[in-house]
N, C-alpha and C. Protein backbone atom coordinates (compact mmCIF):
# COMPACT_ATOMS: atom_id res chain seq x y z
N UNK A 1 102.21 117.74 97.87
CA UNK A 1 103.05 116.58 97.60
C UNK A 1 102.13 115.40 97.28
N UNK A 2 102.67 114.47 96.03
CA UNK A 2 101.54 113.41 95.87
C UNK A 2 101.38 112.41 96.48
N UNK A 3 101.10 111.30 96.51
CA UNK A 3 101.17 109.96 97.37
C UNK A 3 102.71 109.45 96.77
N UNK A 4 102.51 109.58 95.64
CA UNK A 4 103.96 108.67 95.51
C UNK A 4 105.27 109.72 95.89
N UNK A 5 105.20 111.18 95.91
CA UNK A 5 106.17 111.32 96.60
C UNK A 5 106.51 110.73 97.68
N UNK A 6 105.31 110.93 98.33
CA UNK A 6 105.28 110.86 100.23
C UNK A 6 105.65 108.96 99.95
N UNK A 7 105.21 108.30 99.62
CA UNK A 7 106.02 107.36 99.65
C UNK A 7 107.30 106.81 99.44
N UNK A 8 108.23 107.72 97.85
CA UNK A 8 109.08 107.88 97.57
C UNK A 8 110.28 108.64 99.12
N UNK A 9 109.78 109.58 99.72
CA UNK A 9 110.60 110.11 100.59
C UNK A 9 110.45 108.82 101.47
N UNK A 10 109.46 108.37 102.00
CA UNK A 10 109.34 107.38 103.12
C UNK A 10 110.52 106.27 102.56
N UNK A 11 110.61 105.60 101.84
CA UNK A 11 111.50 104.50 101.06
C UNK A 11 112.70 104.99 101.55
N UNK A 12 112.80 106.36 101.36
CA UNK A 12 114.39 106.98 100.98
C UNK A 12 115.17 107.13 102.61
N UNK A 13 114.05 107.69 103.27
CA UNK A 13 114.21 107.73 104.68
C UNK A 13 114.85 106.38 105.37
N UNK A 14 113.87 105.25 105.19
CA UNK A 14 113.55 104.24 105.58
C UNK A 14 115.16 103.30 104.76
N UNK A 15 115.81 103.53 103.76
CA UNK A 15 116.84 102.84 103.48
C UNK A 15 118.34 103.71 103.96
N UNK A 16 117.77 104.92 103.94
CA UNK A 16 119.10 105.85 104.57
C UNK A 16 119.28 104.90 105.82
N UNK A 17 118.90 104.73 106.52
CA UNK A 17 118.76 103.71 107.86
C UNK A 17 119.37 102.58 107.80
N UNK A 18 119.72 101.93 106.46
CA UNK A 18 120.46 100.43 106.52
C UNK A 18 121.56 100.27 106.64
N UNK A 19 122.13 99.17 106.75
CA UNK A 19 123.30 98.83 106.51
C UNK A 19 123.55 98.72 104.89
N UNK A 20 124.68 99.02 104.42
CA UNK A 20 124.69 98.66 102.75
C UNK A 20 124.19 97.37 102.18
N UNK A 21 125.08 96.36 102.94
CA UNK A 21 124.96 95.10 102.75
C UNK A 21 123.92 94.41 102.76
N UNK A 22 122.98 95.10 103.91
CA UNK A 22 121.37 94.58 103.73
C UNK A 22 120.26 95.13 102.85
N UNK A 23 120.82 96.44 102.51
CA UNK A 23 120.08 96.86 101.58
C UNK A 23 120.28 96.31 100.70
N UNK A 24 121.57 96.07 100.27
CA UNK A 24 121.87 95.02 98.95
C UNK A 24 121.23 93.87 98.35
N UNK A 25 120.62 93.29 99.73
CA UNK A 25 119.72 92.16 99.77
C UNK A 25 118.77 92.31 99.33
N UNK A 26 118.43 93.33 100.23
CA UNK A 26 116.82 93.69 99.62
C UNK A 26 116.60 94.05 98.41
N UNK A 27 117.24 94.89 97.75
CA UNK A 27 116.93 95.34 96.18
C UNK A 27 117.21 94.00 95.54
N UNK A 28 118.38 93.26 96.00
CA UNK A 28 118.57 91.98 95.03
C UNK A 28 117.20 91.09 95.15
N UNK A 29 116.49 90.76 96.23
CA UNK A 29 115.54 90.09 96.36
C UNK A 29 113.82 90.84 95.43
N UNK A 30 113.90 91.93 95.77
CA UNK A 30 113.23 92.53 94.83
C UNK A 30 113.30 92.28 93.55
N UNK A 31 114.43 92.58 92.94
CA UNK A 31 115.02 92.78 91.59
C UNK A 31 114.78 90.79 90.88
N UNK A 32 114.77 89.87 92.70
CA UNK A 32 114.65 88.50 91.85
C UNK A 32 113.34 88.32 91.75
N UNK A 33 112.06 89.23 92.53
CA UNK A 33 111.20 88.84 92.42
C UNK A 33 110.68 89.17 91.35
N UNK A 34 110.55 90.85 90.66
CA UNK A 34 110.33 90.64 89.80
C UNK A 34 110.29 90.15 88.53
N UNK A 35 111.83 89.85 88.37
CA UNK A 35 112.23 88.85 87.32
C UNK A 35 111.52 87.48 87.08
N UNK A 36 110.45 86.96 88.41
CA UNK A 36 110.05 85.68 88.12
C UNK A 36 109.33 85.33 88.03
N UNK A 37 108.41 86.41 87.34
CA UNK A 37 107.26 86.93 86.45
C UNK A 37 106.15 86.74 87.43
N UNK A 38 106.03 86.62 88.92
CA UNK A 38 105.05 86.66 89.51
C UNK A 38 103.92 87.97 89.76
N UNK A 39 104.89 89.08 89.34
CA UNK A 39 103.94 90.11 88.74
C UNK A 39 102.62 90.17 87.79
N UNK A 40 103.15 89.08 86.89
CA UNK A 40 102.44 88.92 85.66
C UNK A 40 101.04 88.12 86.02
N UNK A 41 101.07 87.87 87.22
CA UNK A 41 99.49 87.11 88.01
C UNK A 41 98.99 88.05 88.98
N UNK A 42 99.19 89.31 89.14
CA UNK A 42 98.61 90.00 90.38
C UNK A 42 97.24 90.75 89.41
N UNK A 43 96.51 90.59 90.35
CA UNK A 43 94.94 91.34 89.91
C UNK A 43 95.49 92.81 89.38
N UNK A 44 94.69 93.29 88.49
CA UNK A 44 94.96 94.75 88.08
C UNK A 44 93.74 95.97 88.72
N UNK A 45 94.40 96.84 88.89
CA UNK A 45 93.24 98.04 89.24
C UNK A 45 92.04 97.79 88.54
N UNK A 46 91.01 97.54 89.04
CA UNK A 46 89.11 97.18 88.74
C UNK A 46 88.74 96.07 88.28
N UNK A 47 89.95 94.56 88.42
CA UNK A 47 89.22 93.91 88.24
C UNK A 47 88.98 93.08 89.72
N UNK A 48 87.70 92.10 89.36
CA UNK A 48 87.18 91.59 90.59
C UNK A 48 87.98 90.53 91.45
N UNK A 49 88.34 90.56 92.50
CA UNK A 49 89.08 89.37 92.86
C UNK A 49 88.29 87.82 92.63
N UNK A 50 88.67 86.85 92.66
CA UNK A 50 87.90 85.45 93.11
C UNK A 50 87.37 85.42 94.11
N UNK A 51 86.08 84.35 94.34
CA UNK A 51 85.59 84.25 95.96
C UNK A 51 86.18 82.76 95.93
N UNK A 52 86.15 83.49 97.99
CA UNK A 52 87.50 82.77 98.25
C UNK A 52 86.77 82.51 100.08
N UNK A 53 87.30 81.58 100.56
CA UNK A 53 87.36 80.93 101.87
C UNK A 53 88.19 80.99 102.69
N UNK A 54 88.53 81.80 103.50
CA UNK A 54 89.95 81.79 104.03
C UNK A 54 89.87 81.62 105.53
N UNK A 55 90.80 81.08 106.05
CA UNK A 55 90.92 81.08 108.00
C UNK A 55 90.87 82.53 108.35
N UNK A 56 90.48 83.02 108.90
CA UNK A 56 91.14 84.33 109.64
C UNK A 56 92.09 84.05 110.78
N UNK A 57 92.10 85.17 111.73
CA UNK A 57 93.41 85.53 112.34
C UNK A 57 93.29 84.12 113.86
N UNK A 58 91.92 83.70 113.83
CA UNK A 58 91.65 83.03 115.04
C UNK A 58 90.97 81.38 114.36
N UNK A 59 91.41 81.17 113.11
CA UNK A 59 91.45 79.96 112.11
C UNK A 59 89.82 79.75 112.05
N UNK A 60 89.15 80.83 112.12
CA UNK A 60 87.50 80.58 111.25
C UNK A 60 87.34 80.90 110.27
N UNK A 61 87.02 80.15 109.32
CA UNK A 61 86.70 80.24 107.94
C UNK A 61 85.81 81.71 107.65
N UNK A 62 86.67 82.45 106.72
CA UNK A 62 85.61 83.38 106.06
C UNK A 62 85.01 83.74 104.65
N UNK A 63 83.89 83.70 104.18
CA UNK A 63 83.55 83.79 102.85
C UNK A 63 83.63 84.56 102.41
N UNK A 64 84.22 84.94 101.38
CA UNK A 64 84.15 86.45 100.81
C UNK A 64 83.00 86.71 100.29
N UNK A 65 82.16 85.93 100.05
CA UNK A 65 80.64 86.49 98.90
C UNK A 65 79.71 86.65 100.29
N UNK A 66 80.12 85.91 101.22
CA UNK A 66 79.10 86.47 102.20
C UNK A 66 79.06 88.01 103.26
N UNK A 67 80.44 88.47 103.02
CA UNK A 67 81.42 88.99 103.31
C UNK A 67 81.12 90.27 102.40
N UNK A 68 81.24 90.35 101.27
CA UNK A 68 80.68 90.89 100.00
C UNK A 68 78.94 91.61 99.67
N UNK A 69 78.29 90.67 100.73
CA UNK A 69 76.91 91.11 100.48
C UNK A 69 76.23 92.36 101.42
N UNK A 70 77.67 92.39 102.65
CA UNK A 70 76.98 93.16 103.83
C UNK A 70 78.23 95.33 103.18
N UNK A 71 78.95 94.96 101.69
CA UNK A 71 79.44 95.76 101.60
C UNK A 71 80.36 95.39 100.86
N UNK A 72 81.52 96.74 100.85
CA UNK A 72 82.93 96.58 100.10
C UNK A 72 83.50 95.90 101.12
N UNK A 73 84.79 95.17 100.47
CA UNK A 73 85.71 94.02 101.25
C UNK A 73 87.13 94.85 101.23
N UNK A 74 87.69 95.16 102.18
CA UNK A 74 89.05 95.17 102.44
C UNK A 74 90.23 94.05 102.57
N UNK A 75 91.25 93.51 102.04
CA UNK A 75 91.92 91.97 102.32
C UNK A 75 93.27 92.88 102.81
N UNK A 76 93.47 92.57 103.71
CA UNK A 76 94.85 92.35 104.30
C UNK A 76 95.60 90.94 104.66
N UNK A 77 96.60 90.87 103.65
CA UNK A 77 97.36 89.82 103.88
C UNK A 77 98.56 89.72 105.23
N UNK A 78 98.67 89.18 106.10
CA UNK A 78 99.40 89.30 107.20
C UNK A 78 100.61 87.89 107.09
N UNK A 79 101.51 88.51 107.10
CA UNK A 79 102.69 87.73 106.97
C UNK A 79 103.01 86.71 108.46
N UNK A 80 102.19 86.70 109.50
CA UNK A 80 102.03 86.01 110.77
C UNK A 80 103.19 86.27 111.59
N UNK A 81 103.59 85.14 112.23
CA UNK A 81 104.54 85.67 113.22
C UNK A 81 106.33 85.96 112.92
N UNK A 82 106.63 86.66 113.39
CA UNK A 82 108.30 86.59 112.79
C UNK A 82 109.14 86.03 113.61
């Protein structure tokens, strides 16, 4: 099975589980995001991101080029508290 199956079943699993009405939301919110062309700015497969300065999880600044020199960089964006 490929990745995008196994993700495809996971989705399918994972919305069998909703309520209609909220699923409704969700595809509508999807369906507005892509419409508002913010797709059209996301990095593409191989190219380089920007260096960048960011707080981490405990608000200390981190460099990515310094960050960059000890190896490959992983970014996880964390949506914080809910």
């Amino acid at each position: 099975m490929s990745l995008q199956d196994k993700l495809t079943a996971m989705k399918d699993r994972f919305e069998s589980k909703m309520a209609p009405d909220t699923l409704a939301i969700m595809h509508r919110a999807t369906s507005d995001l892509a419409r508002s062309g913010t797709m059209d700015h996301i990095l593409k497969v191989g190219v380089s991101a920007p260096q960048f300065i960011l707080p981490d999880q405990e608000d200390r600044l981190v460099n990515s080029a310094e960050l960059l020199e000890k190896g490959p960089l992983v970014i996880n964006f964390y949506r914080g508290v809910w």
